[in-house]
PDB file of N, CA and C in Angstrom:
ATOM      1  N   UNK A   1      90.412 119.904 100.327  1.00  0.00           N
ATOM      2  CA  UNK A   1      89.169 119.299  99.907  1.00  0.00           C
ATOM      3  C   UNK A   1      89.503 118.106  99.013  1.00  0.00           C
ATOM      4  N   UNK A   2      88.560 117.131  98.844  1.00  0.00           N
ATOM      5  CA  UNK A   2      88.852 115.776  98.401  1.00  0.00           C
ATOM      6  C   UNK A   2      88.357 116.123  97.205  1.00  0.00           C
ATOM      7  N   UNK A   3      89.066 115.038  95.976  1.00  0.00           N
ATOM      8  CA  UNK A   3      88.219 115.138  94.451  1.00  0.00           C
ATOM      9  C   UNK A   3      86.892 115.242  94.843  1.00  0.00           C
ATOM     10  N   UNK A   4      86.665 114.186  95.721  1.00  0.00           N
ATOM     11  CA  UNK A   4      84.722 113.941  95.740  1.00  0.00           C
ATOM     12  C   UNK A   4      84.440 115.044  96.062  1.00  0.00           C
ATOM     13  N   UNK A   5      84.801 115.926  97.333  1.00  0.00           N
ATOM     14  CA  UNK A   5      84.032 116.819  97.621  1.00  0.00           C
ATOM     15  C   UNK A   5      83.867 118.066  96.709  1.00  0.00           C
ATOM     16  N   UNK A   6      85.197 118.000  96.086  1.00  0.00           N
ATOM     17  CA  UNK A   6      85.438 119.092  95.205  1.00  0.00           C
ATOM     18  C   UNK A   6      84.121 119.207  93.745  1.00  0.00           C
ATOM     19  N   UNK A   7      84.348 118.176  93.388  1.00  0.00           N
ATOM     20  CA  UNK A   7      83.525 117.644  92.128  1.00  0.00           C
ATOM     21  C   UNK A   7      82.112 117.696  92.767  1.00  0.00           C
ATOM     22  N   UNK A   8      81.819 117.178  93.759  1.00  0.00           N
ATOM     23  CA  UNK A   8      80.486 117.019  94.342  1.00  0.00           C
ATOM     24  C   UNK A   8      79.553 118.727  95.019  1.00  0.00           C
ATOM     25  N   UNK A   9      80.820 119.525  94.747  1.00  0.00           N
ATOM     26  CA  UNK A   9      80.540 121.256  95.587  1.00  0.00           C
ATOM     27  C   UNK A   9      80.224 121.675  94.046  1.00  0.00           C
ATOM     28  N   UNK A  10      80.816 121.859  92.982  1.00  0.00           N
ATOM     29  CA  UNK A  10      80.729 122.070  91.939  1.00  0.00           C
ATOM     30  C   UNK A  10      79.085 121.383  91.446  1.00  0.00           C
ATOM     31  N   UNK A  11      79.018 120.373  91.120  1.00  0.00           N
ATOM     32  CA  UNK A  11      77.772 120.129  91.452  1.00  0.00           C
ATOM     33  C   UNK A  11      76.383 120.636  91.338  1.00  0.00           C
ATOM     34  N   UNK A  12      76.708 120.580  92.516  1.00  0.00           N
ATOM     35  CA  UNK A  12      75.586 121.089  93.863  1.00  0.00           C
ATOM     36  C   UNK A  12      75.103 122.090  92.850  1.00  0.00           C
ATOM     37  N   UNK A  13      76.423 123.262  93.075  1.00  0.00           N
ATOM     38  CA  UNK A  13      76.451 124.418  92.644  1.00  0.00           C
ATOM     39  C   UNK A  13      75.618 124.726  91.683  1.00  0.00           C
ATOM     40  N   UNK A  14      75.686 123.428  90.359  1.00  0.00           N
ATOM     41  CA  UNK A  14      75.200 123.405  88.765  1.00  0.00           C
ATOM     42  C   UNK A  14      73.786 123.077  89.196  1.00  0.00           C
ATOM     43  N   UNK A  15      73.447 122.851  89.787  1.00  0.00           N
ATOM     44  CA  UNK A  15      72.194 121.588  90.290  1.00  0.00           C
ATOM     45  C   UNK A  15      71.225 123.454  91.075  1.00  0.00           C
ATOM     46  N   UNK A  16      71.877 124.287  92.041  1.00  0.00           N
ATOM     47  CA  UNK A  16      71.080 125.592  91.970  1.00  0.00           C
ATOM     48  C   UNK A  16      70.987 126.337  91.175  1.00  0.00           C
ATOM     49  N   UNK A  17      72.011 126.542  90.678  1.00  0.00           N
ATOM     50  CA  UNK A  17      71.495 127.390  89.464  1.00  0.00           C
ATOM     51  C   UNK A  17      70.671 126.938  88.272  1.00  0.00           C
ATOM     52  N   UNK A  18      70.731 125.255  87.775  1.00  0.00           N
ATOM     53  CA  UNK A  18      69.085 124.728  87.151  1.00  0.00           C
ATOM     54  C   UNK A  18      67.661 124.909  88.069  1.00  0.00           C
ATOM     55  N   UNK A  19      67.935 124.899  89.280  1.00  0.00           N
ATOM     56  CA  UNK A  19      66.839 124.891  89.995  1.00  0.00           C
ATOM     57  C   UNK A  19      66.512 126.459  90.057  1.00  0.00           C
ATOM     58  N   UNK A  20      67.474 127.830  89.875  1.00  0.00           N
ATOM     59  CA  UNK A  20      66.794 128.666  89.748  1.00  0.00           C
ATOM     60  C   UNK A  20      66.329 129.290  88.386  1.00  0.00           C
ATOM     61  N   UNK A  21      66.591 128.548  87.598  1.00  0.00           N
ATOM     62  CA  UNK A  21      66.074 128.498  85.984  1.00  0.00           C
ATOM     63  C   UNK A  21      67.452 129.464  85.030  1.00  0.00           C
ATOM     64  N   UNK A  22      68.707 128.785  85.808  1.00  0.00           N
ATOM     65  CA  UNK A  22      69.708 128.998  84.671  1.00  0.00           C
ATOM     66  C   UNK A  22      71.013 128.126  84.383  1.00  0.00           C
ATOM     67  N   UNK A  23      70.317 127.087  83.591  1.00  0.00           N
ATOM     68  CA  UNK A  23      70.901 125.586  84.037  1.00  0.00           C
ATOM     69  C   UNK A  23      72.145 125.759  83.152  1.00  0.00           C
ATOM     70  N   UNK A  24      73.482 124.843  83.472  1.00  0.00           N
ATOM     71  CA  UNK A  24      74.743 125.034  82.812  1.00  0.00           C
ATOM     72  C   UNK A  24      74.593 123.434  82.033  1.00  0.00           C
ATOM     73  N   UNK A  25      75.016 123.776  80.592  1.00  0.00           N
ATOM     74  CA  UNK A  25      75.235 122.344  80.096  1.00  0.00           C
ATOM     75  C   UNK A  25      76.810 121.854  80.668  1.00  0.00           C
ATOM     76  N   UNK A  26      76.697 120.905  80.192  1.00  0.00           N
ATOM     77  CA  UNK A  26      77.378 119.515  80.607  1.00  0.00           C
ATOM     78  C   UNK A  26      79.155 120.488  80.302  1.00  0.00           C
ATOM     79  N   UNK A  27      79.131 120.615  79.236  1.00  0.00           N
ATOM     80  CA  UNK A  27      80.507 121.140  79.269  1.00  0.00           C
ATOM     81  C   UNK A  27      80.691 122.482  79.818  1.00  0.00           C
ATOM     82  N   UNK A  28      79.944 123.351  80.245  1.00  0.00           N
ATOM     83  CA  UNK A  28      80.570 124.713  81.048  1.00  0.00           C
ATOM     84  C   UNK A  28      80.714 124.048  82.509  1.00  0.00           C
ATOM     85  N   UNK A  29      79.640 122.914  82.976  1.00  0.00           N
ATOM     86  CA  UNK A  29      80.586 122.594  84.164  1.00  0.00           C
ATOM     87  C   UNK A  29      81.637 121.938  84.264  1.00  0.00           C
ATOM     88  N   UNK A  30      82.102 120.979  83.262  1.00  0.00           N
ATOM     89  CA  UNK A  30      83.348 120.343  83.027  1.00  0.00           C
ATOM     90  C   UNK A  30      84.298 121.912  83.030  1.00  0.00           C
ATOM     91  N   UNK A  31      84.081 122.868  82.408  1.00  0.00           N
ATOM     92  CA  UNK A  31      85.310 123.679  82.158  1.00  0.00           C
ATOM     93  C   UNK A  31      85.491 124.175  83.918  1.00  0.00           C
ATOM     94  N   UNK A  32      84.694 124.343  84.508  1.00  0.00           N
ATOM     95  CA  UNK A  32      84.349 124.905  86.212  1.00  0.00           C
ATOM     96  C   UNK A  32      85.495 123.954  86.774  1.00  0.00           C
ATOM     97  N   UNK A  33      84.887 122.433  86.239  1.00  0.00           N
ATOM     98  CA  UNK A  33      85.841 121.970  87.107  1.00  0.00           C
ATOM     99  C   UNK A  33      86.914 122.001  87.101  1.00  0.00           C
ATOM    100  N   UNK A  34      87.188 121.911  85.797  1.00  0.00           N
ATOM    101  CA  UNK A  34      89.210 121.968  85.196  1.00  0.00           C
ATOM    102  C   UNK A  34      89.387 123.101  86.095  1.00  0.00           C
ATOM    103  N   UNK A  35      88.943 124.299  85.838  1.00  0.00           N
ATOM    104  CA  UNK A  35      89.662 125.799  86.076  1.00  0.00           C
ATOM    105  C   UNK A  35      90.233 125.214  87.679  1.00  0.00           C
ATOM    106  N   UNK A  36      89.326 125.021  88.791  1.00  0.00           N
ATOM    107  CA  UNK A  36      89.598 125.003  89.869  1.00  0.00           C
ATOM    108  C   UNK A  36      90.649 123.850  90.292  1.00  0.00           C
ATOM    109  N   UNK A  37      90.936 123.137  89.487  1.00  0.00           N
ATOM    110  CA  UNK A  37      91.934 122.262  90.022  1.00  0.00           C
ATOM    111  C   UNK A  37      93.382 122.936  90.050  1.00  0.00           C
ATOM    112  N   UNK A  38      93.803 122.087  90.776  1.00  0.00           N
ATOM    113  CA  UNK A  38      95.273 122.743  91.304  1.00  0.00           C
ATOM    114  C   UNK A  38      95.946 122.191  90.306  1.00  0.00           C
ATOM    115  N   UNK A  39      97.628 122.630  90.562  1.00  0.00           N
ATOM    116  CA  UNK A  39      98.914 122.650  89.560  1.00  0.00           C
ATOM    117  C   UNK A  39      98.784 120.787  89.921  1.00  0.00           C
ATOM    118  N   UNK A  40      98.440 120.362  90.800  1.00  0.00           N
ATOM    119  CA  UNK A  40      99.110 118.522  90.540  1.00  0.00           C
ATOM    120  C   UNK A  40      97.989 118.057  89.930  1.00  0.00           C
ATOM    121  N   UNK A  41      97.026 118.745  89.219  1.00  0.00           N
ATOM    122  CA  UNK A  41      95.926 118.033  88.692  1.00  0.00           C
ATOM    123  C   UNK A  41      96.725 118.506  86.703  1.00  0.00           C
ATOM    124  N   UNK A  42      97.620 119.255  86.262  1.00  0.00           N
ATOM    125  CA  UNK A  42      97.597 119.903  85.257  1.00  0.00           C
ATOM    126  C   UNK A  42      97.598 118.704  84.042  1.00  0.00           C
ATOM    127  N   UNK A  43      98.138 117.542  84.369  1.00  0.00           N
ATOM    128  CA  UNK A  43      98.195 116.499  83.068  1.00  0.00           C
ATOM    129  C   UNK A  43      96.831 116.060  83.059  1.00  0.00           C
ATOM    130  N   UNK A  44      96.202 115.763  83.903  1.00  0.00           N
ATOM    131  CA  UNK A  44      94.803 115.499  83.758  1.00  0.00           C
ATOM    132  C   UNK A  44      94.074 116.565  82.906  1.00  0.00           C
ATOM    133  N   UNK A  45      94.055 117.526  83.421  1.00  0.00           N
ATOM    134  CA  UNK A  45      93.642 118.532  82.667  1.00  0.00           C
ATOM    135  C   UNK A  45      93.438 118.811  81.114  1.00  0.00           C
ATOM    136  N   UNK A  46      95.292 118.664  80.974  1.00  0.00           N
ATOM    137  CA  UNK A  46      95.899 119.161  79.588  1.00  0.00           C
ATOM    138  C   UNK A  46      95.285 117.693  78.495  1.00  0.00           C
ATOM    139  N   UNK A  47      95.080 116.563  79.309  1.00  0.00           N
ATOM    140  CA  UNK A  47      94.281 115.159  78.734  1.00  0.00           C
ATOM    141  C   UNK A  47      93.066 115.456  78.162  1.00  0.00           C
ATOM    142  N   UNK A  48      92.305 115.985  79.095  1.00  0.00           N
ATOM    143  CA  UNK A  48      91.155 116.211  78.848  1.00  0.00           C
ATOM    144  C   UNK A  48      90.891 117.393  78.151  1.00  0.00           C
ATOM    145  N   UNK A  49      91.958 118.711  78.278  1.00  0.00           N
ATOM    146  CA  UNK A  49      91.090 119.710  77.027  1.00  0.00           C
ATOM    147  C   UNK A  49      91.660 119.350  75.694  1.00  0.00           C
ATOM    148  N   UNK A  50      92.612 118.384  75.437  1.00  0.00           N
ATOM    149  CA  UNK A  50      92.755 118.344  74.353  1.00  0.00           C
ATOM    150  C   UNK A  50      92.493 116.629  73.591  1.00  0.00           C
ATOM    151  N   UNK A  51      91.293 115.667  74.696  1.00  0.00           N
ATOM    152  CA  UNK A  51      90.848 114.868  74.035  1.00  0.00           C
ATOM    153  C   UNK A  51      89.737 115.512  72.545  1.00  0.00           C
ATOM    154  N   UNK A  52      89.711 114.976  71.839  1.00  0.00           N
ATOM    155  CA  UNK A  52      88.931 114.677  70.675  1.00  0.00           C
ATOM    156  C   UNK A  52      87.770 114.817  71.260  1.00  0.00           C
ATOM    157  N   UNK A  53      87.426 113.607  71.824  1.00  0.00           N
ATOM    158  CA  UNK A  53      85.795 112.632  71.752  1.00  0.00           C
ATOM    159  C   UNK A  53      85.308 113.867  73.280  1.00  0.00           C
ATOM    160  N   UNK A  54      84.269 114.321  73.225  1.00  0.00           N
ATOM    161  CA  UNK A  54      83.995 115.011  74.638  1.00  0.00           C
ATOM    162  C   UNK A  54      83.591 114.113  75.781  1.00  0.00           C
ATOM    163  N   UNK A  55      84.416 114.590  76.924  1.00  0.00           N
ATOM    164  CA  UNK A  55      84.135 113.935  77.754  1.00  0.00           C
ATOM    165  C   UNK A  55      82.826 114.225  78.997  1.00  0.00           C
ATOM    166  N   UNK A  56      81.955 113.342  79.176  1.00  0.00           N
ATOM    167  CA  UNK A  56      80.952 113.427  79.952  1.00  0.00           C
ATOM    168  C   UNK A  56      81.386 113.302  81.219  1.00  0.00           C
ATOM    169  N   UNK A  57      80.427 114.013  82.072  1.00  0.00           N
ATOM    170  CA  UNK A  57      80.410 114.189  83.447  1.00  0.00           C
ATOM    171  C   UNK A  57      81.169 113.140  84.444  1.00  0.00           C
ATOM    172  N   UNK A  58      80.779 112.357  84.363  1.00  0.00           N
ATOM    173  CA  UNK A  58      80.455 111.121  85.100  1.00  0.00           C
ATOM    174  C   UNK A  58      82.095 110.271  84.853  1.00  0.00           C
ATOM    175  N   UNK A  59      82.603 110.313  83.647  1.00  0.00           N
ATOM    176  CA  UNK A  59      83.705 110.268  82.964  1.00  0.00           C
ATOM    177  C   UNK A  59      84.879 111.112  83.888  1.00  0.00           C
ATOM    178  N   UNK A  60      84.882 112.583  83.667  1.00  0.00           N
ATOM    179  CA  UNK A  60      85.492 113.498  84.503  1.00  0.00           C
ATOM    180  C   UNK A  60      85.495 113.246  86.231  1.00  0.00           C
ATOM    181  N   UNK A  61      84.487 112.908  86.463  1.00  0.00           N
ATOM    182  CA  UNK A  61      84.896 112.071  87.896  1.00  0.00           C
ATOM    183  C   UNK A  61      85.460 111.118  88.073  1.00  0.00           C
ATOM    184  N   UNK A  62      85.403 110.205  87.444  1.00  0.00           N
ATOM    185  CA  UNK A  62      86.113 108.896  87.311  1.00  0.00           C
ATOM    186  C   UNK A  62      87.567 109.304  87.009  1.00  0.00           C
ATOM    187  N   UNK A  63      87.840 110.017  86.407  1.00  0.00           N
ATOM    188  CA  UNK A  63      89.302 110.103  85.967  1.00  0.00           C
ATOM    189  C   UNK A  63      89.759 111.489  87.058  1.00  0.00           C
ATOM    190  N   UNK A  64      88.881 111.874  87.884  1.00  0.00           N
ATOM    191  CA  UNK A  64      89.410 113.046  88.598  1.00  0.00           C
ATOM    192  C   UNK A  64      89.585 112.043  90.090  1.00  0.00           C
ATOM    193  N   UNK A  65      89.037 110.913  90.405  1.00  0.00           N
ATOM    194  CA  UNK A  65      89.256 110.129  91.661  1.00  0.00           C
ATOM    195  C   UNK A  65      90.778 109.506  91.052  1.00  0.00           C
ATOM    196  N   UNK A  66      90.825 109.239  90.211  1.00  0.00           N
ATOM    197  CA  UNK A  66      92.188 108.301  89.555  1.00  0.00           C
ATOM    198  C   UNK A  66      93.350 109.236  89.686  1.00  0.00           C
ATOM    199  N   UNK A  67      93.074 110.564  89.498  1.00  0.00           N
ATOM    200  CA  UNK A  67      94.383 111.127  89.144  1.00  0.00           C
ATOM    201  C   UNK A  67      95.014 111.392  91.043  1.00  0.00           C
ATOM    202  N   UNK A  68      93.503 112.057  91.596  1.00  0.00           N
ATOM    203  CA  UNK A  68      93.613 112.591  93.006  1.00  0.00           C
ATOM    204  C   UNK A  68      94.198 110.543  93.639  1.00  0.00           C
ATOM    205  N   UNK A  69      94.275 109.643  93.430  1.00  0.00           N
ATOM    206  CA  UNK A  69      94.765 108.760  94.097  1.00  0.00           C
ATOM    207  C   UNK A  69      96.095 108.414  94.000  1.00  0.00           C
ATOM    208  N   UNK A  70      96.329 108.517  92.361  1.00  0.00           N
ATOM    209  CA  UNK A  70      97.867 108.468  92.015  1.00  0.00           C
ATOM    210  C   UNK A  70      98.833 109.696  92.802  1.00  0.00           C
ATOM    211  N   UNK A  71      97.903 111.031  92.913  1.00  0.00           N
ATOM    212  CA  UNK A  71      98.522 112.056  93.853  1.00  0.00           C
ATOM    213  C   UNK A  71      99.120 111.453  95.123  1.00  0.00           C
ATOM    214  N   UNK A  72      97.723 111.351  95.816  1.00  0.00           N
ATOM    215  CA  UNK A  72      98.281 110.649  97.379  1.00  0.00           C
ATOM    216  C   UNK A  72      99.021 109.413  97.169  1.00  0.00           C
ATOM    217  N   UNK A  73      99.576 108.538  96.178  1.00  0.00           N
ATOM    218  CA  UNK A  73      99.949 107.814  96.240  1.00  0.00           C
ATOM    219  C   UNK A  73     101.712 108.167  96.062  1.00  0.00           C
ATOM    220  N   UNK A  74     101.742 108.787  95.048  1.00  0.00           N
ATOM    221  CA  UNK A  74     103.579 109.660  94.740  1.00  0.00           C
ATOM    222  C   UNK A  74     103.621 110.595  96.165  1.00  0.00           C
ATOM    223  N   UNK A  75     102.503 111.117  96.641  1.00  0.00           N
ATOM    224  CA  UNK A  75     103.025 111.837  97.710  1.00  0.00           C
ATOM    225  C   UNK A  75     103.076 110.989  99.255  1.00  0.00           C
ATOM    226  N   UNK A  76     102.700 109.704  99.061  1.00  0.00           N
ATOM    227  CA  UNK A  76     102.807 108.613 100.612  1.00  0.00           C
ATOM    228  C   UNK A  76     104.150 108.690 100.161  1.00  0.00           C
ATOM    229  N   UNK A  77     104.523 107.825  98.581  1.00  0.00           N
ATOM    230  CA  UNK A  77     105.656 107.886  98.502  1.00  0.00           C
ATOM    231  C   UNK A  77     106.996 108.385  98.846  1.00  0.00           C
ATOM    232  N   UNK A  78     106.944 109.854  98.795  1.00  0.00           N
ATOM    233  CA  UNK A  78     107.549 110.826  99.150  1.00  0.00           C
ATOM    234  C   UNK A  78     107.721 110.691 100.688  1.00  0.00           C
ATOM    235  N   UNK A  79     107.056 110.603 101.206  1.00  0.00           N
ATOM    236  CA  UNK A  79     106.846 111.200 103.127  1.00  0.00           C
ATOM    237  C   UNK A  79     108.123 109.737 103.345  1.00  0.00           C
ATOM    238  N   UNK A  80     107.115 108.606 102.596  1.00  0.00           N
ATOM    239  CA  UNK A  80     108.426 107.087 102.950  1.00  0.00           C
ATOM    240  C   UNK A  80     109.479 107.664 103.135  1.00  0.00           C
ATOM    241  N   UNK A  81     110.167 107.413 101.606  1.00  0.00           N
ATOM    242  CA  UNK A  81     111.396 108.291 101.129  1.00  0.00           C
ATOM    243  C   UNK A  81     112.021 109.051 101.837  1.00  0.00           C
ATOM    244  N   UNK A  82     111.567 110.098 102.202  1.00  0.00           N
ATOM    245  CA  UNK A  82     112.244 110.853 103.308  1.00  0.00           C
ATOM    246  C   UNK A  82     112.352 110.612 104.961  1.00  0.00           C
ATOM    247  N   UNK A  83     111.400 109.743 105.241  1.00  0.00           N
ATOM    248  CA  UNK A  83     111.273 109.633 106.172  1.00  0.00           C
ATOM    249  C   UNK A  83     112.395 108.594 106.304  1.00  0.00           C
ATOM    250  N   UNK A  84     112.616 107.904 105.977  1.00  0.00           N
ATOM    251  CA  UNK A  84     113.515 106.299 105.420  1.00  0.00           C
ATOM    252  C   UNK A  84     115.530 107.819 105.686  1.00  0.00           C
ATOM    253  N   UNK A  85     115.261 108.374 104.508  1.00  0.00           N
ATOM    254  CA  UNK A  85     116.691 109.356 104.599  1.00  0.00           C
ATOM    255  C   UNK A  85     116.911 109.998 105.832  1.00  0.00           C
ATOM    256  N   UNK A  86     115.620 110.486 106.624  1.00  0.00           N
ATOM    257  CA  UNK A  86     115.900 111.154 107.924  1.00  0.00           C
ATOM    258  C   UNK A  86     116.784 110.140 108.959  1.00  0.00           C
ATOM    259  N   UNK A  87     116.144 108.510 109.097  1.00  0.00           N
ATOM    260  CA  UNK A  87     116.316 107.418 109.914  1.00  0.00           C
ATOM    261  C   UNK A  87     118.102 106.990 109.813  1.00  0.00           C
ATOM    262  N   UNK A  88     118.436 107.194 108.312  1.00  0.00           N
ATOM    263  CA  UNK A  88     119.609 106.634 108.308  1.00  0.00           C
ATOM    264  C   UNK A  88     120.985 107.876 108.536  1.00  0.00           C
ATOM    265  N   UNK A  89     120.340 109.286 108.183  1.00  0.00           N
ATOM    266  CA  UNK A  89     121.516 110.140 108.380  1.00  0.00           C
ATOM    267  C   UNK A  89     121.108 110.869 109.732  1.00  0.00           C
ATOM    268  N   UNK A  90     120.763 110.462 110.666  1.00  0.00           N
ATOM    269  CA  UNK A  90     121.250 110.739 112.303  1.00  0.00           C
ATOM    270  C   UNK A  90     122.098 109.784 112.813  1.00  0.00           C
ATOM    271  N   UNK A  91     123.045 110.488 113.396  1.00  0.00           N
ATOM    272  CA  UNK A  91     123.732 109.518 114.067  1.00  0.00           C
ATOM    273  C   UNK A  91     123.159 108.598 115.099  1.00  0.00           C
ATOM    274  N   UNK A  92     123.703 107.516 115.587  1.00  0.00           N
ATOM    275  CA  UNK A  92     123.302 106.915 116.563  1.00  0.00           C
ATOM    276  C   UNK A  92     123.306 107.911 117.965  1.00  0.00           C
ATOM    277  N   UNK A  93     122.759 107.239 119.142  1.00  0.00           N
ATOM    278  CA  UNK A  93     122.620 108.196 120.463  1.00  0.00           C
ATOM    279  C   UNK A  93     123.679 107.428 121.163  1.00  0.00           C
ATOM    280  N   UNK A  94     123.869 106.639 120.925  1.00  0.00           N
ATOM    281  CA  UNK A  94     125.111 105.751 121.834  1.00  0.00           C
ATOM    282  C   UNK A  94     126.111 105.435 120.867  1.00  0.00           C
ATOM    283  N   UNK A  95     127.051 105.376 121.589  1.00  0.00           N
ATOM    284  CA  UNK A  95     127.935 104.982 120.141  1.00  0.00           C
ATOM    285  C   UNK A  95     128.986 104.159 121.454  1.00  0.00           C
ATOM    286  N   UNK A  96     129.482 102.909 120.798  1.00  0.00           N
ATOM    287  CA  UNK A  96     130.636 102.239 121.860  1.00  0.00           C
ATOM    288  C   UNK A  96     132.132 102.629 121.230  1.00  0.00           C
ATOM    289  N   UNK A  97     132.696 103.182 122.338  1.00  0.00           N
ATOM    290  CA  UNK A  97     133.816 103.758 122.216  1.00  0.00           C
ATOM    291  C   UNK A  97     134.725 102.704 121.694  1.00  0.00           C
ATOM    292  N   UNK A  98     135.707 102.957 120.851  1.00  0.00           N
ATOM    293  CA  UNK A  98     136.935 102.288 120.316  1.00  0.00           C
ATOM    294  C   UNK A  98     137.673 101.448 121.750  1.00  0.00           C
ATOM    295  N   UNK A  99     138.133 100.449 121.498  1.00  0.00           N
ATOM    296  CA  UNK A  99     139.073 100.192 122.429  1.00  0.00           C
ATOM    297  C   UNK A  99     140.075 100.807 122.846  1.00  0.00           C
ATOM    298  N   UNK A 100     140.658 101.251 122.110  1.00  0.00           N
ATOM    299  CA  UNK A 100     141.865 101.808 121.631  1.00  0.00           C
ATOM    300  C   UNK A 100     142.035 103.290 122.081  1.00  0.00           C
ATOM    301  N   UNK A 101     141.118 104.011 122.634  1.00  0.00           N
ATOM    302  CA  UNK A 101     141.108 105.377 123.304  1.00  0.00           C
ATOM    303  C   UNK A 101     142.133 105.819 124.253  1.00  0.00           C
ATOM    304  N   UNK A 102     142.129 104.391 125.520  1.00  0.00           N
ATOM    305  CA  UNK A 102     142.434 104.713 126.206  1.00  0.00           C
ATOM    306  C   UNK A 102     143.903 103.698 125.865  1.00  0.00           C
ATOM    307  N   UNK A 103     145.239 104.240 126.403  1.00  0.00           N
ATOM    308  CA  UNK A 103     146.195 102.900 125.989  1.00  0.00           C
ATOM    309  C   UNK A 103     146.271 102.496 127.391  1.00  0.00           C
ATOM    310  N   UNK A 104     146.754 101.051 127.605  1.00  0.00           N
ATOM    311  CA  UNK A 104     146.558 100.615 128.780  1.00  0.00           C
ATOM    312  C   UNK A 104     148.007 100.996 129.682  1.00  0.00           C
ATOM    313  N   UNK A 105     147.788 100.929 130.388  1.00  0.00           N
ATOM    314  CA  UNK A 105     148.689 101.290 131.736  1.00  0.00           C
ATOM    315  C   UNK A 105     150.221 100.415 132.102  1.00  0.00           C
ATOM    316  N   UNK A 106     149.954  99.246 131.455  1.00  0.00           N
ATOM    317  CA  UNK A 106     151.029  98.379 131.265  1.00  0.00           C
ATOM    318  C   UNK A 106     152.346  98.347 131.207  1.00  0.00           C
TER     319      UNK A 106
END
């Protein structure tokens, strides 16, 4: 699931339960969201429970699209990287034989 969708399911979620008359303030859904993020979200996280100033909603998305881009971005990285190490340690499929294999007949 994508930050957006993730953040945007969460939501929803906060958005029925005000509509059935048991609305969550602003920070029990911020904590919803932290909990559910995964281990490559944890510096974001550890940023945000131990900023000072509280952070608003709208804030927490913004910095939850930033972190989820820098993700896919170290992890394109990665696929390169390896993909780049796979290319250079196979051998070739042809290889031209030495001259020198055969000695000449002379």
């Amino acid at each position: 699931m994508t930050a957006k969708d993730y953040f945007l399911s969460i939501k929803c979620m906060a958005d029925e339960l005000a509509f059935a008359g048991q609305p969550l303030k602003s920070d029990e859904i911020l904590t919803y969201v932290l909990a559910g993020l995964g281990q490559e979200y944890d510096s974001l996280v550890s940023t945000i429970t131990s900023c000072s100033d509280a952070v608003i909603l709208e804030e927490l998305y913004s910095l939850l699209l930033i972190a989820e881009s820098r993700i896919n971005q170290h992890y394109d990285t990665i696929q390169v990287v390896a993909s780049v190490n796979m290319d250079t340690r196979q051998p070739p499929l042809f290889q031209s034989r030495p001259s020198n294999i055969y000695p000449s007949s002379n």
